[in-house]
N, C-alpha and C. Protein backbone atom coordinates (compact mmCIF):
# COMPACT_ATOMS: atom_id res chain seq x y z
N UNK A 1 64.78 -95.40 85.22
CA UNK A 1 63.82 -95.78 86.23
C UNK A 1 64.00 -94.95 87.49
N UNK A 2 65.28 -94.82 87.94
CA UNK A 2 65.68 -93.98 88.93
C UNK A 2 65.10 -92.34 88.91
N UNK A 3 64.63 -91.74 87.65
CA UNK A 3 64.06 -91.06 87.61
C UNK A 3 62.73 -90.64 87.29
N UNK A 4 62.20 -91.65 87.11
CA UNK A 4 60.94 -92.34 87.53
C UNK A 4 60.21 -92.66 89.07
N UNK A 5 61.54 -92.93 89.72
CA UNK A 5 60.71 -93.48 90.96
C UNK A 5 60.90 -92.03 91.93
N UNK A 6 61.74 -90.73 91.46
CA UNK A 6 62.18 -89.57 92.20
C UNK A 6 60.86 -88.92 91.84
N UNK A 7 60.43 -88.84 90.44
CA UNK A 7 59.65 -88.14 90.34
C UNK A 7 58.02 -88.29 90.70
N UNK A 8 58.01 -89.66 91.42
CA UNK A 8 56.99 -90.09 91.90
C UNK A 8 57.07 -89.50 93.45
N UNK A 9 58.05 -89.77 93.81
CA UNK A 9 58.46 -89.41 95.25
C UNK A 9 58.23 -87.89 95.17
N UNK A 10 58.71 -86.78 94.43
CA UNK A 10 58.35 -85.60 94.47
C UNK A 10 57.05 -85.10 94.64
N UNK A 11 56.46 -85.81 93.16
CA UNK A 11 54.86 -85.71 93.56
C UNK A 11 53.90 -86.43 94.65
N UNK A 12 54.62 -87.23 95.25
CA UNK A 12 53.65 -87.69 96.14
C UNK A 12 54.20 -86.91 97.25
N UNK A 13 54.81 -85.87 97.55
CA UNK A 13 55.57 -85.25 98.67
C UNK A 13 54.76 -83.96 98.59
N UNK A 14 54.59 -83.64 97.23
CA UNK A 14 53.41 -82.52 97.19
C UNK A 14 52.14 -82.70 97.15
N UNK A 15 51.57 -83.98 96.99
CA UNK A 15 50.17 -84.33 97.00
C UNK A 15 49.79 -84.78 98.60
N UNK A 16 50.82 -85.24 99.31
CA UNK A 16 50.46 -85.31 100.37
C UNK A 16 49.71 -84.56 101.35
N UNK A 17 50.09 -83.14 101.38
CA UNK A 17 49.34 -82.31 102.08
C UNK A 17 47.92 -81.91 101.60
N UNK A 18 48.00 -82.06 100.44
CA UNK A 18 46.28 -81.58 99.38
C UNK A 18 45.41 -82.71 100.14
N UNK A 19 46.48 -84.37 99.86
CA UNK A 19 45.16 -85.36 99.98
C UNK A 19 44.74 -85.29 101.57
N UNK A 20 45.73 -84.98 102.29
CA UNK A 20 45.65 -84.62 104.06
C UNK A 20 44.65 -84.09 104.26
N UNK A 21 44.70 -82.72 103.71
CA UNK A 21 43.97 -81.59 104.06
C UNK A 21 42.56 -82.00 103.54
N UNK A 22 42.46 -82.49 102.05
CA UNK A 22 41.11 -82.77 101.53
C UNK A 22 40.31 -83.95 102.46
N UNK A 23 40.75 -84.50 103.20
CA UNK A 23 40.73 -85.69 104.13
C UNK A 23 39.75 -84.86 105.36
N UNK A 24 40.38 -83.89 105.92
CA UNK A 24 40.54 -83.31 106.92
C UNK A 24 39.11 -82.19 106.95
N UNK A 25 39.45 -81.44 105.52
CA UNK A 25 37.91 -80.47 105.78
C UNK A 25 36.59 -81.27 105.83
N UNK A 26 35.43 -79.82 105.90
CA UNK A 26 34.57 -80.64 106.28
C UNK A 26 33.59 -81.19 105.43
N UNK A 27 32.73 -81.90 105.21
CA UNK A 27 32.14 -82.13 104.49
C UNK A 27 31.25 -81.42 104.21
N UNK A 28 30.62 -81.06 102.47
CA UNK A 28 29.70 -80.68 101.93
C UNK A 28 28.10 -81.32 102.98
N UNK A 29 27.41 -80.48 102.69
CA UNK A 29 25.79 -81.16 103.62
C UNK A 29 25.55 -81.52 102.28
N UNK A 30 24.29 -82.74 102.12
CA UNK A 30 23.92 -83.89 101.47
C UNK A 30 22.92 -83.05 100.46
N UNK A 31 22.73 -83.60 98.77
CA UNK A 31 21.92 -82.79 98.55
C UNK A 31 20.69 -83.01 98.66
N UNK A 32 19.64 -82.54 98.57
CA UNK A 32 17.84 -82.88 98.61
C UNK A 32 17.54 -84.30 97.87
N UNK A 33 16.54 -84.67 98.48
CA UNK A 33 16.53 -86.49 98.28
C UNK A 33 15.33 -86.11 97.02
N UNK A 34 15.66 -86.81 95.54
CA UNK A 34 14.98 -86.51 94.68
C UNK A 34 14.25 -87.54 94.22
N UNK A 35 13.26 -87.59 93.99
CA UNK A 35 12.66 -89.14 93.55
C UNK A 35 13.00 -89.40 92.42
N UNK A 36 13.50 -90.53 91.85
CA UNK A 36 13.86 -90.89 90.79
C UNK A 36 12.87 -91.46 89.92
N UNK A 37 12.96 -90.91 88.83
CA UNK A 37 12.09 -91.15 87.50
C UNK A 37 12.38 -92.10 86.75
N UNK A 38 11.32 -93.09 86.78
CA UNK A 38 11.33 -94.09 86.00
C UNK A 38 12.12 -94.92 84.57
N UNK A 39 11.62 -93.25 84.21
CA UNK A 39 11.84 -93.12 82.44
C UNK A 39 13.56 -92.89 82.43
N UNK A 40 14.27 -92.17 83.18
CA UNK A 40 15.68 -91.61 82.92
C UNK A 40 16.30 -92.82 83.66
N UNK A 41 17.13 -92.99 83.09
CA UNK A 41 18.22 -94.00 83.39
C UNK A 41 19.00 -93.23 84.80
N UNK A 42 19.88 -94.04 85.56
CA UNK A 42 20.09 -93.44 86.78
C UNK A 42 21.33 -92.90 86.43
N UNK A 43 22.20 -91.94 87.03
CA UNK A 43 23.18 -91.23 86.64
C UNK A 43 24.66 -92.17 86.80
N UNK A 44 25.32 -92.19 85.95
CA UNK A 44 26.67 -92.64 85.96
C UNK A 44 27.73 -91.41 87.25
N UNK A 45 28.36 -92.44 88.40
CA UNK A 45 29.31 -91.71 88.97
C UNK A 45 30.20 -91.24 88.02
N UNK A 46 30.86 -89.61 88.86
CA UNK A 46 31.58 -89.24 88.10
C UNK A 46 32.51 -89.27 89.01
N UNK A 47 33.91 -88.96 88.72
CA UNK A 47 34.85 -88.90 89.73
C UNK A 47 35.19 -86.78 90.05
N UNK A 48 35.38 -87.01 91.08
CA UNK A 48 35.42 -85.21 91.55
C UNK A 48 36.84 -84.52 90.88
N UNK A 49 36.64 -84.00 90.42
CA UNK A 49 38.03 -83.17 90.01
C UNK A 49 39.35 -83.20 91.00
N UNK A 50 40.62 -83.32 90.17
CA UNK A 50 41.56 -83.11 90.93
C UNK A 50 41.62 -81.63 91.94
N UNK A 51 42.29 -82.22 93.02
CA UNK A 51 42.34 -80.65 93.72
C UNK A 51 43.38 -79.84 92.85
N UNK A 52 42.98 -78.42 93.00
CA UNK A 52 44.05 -77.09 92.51
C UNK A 52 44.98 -77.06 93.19
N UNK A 53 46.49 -76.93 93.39
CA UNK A 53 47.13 -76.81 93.92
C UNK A 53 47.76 -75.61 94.38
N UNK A 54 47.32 -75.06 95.37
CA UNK A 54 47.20 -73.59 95.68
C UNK A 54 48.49 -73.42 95.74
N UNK A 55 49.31 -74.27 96.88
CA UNK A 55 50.37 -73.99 97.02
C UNK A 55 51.47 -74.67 96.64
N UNK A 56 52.28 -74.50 95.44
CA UNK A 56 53.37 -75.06 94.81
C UNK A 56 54.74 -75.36 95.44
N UNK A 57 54.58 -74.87 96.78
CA UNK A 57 55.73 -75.33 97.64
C UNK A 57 55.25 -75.80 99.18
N UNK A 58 54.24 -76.89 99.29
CA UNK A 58 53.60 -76.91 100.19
C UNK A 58 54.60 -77.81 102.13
N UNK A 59 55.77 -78.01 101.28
CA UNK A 59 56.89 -78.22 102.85
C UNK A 59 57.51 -76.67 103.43
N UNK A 60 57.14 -75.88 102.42
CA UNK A 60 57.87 -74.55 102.88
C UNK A 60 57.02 -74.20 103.84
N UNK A 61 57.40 -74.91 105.10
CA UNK A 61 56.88 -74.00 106.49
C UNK A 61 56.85 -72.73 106.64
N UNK A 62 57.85 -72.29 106.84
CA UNK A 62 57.87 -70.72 107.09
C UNK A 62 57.29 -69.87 106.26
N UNK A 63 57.30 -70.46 104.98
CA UNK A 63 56.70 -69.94 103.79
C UNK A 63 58.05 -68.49 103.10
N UNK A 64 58.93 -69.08 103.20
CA UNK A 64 59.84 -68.26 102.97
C UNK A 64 60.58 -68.17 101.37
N UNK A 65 59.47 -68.40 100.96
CA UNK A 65 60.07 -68.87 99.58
C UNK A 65 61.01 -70.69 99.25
N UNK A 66 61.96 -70.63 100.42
CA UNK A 66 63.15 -72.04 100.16
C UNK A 66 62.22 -73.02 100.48
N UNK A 67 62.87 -74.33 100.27
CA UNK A 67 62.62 -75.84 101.41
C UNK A 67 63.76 -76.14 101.92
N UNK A 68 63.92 -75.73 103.07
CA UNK A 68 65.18 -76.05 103.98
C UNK A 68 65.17 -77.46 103.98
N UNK A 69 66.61 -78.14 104.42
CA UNK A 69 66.42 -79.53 104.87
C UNK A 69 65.58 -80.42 105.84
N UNK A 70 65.31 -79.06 106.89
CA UNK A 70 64.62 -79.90 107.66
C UNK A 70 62.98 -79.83 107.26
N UNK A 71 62.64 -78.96 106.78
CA UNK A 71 61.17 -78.51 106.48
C UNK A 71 61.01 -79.95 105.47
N UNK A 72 62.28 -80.30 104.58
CA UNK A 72 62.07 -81.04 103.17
C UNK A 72 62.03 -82.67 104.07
N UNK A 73 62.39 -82.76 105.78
CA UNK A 73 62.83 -84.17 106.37
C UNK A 73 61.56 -84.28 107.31
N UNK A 74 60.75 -83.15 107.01
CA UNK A 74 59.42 -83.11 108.12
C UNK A 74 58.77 -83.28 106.94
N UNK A 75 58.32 -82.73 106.05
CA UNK A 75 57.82 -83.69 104.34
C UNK A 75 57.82 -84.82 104.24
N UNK A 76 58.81 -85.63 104.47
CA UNK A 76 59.19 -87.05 103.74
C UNK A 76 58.51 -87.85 105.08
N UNK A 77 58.96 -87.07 106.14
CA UNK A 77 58.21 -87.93 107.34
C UNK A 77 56.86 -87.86 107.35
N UNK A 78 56.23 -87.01 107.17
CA UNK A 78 54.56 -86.34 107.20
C UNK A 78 54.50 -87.69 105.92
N UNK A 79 54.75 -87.56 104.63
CA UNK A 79 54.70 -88.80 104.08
C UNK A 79 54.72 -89.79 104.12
N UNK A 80 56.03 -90.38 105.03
CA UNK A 80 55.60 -91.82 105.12
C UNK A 80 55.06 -92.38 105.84
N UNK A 81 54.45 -91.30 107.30
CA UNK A 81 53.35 -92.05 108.06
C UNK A 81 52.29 -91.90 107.69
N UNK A 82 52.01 -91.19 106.48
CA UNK A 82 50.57 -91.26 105.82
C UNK A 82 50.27 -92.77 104.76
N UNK A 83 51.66 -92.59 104.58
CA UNK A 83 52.12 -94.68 103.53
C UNK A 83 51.52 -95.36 104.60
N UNK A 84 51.80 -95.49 106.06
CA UNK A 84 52.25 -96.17 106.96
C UNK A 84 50.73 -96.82 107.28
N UNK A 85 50.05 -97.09 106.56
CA UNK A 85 48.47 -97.04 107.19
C UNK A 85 48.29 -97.88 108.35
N UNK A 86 49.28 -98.53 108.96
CA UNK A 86 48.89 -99.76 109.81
C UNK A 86 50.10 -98.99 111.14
N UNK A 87 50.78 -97.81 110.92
CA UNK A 87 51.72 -97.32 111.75
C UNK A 87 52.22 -98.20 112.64
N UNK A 88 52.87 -99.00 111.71
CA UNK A 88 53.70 -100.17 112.41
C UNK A 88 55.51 -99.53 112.15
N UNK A 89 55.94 -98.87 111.61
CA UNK A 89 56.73 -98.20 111.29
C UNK A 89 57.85 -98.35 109.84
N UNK A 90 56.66 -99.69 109.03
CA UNK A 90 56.93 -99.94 107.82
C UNK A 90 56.10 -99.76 107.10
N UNK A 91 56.67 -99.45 105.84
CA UNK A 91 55.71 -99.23 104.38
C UNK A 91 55.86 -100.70 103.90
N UNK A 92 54.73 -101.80 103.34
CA UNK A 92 54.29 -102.91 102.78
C UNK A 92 54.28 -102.11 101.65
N UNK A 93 54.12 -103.16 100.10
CA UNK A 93 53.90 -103.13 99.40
C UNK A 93 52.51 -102.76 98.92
N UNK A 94 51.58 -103.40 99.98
CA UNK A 94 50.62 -103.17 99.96
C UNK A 94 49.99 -101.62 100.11
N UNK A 95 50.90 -101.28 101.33
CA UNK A 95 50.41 -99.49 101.62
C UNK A 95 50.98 -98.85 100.48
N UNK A 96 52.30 -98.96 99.82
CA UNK A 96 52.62 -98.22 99.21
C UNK A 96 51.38 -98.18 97.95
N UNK A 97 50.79 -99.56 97.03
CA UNK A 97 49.98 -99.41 95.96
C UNK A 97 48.97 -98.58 96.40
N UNK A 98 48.42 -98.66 97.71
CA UNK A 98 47.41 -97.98 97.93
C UNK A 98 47.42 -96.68 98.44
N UNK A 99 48.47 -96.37 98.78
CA UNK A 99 48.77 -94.74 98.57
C UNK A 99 48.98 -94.32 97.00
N UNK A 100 49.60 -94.63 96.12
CA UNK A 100 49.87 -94.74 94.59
C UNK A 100 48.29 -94.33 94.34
N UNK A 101 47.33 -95.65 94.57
CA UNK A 101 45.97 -95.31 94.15
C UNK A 101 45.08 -94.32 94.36
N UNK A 102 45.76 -93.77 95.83
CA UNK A 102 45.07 -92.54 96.60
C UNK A 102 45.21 -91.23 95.71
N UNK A 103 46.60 -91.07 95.54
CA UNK A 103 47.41 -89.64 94.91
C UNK A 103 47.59 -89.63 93.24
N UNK A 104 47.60 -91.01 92.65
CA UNK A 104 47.28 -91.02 91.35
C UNK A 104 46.79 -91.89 90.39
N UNK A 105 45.42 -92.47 90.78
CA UNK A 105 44.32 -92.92 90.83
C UNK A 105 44.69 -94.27 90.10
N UNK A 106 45.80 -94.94 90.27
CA UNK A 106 46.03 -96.19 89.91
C UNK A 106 48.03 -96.28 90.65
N UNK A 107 48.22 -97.79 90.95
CA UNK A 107 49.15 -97.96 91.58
C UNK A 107 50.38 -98.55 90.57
N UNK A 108 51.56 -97.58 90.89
CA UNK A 108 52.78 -98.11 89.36
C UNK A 108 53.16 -99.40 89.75
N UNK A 109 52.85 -100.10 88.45
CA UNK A 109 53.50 -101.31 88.34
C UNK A 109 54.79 -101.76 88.10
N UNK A 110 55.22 -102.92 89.39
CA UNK A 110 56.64 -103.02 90.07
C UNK A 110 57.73 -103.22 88.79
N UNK A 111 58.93 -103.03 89.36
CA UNK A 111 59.94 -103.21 88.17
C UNK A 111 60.24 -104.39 87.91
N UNK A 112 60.12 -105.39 87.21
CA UNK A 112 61.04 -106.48 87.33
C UNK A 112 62.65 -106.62 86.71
């Protein structure tokens, strides 16, 4: 389990900056308003593709190839005030499922 819950922590340490950034740009403009036809059934949502992950070492500040300690302690922090949704200076159970749901589209169910 212990390596279970690291490797969640890894990936959510690298998804953090994708889901940041995807947060952050700007939005697409809307497309042309189409009248909908009677006869065709209306379209099923789809969900948008995962982002590409351009950059495979995305705490490497300097971009120096390494993750120094501190670059890897400005990561974990950039992370958990993104958990933190109520920036009270704790992660709930609650923020954590719903970060889980954010970065991998359903929240892991607790250990008993």
């Amino acid at each position: 389990m212990k390596v279970a819950i690291r490797a969640l922590l890894v990936m959510a340490i690298v998804a953090v900056p994708i889901v940041i950034s995807a947060q952050t740009s700007s939005p697409t403009p809307p497309a042309a308003a189409v009248s909908p036809d009677p006869a065709t059934p209306p379209a099923v949502p789809v969900a948008p593709p995962a982002p590409i992950i351009d950059d495979p070492m995305p705490m490497d500040l300097d971009g120096d190839g390494v993750v120094t300690a501190a670059e890897h302690a400005a990561g974990a922090r950039a992370l958990f005030e993104h958990m933190d949704a109520d920036h009270d200076g704790r992660v709930t159970r609650a923020e954590m499922a719903d970060f889980q749901r954010q970065v991998l589209g359903a929240a892991i169910p607790p250990v008993r």
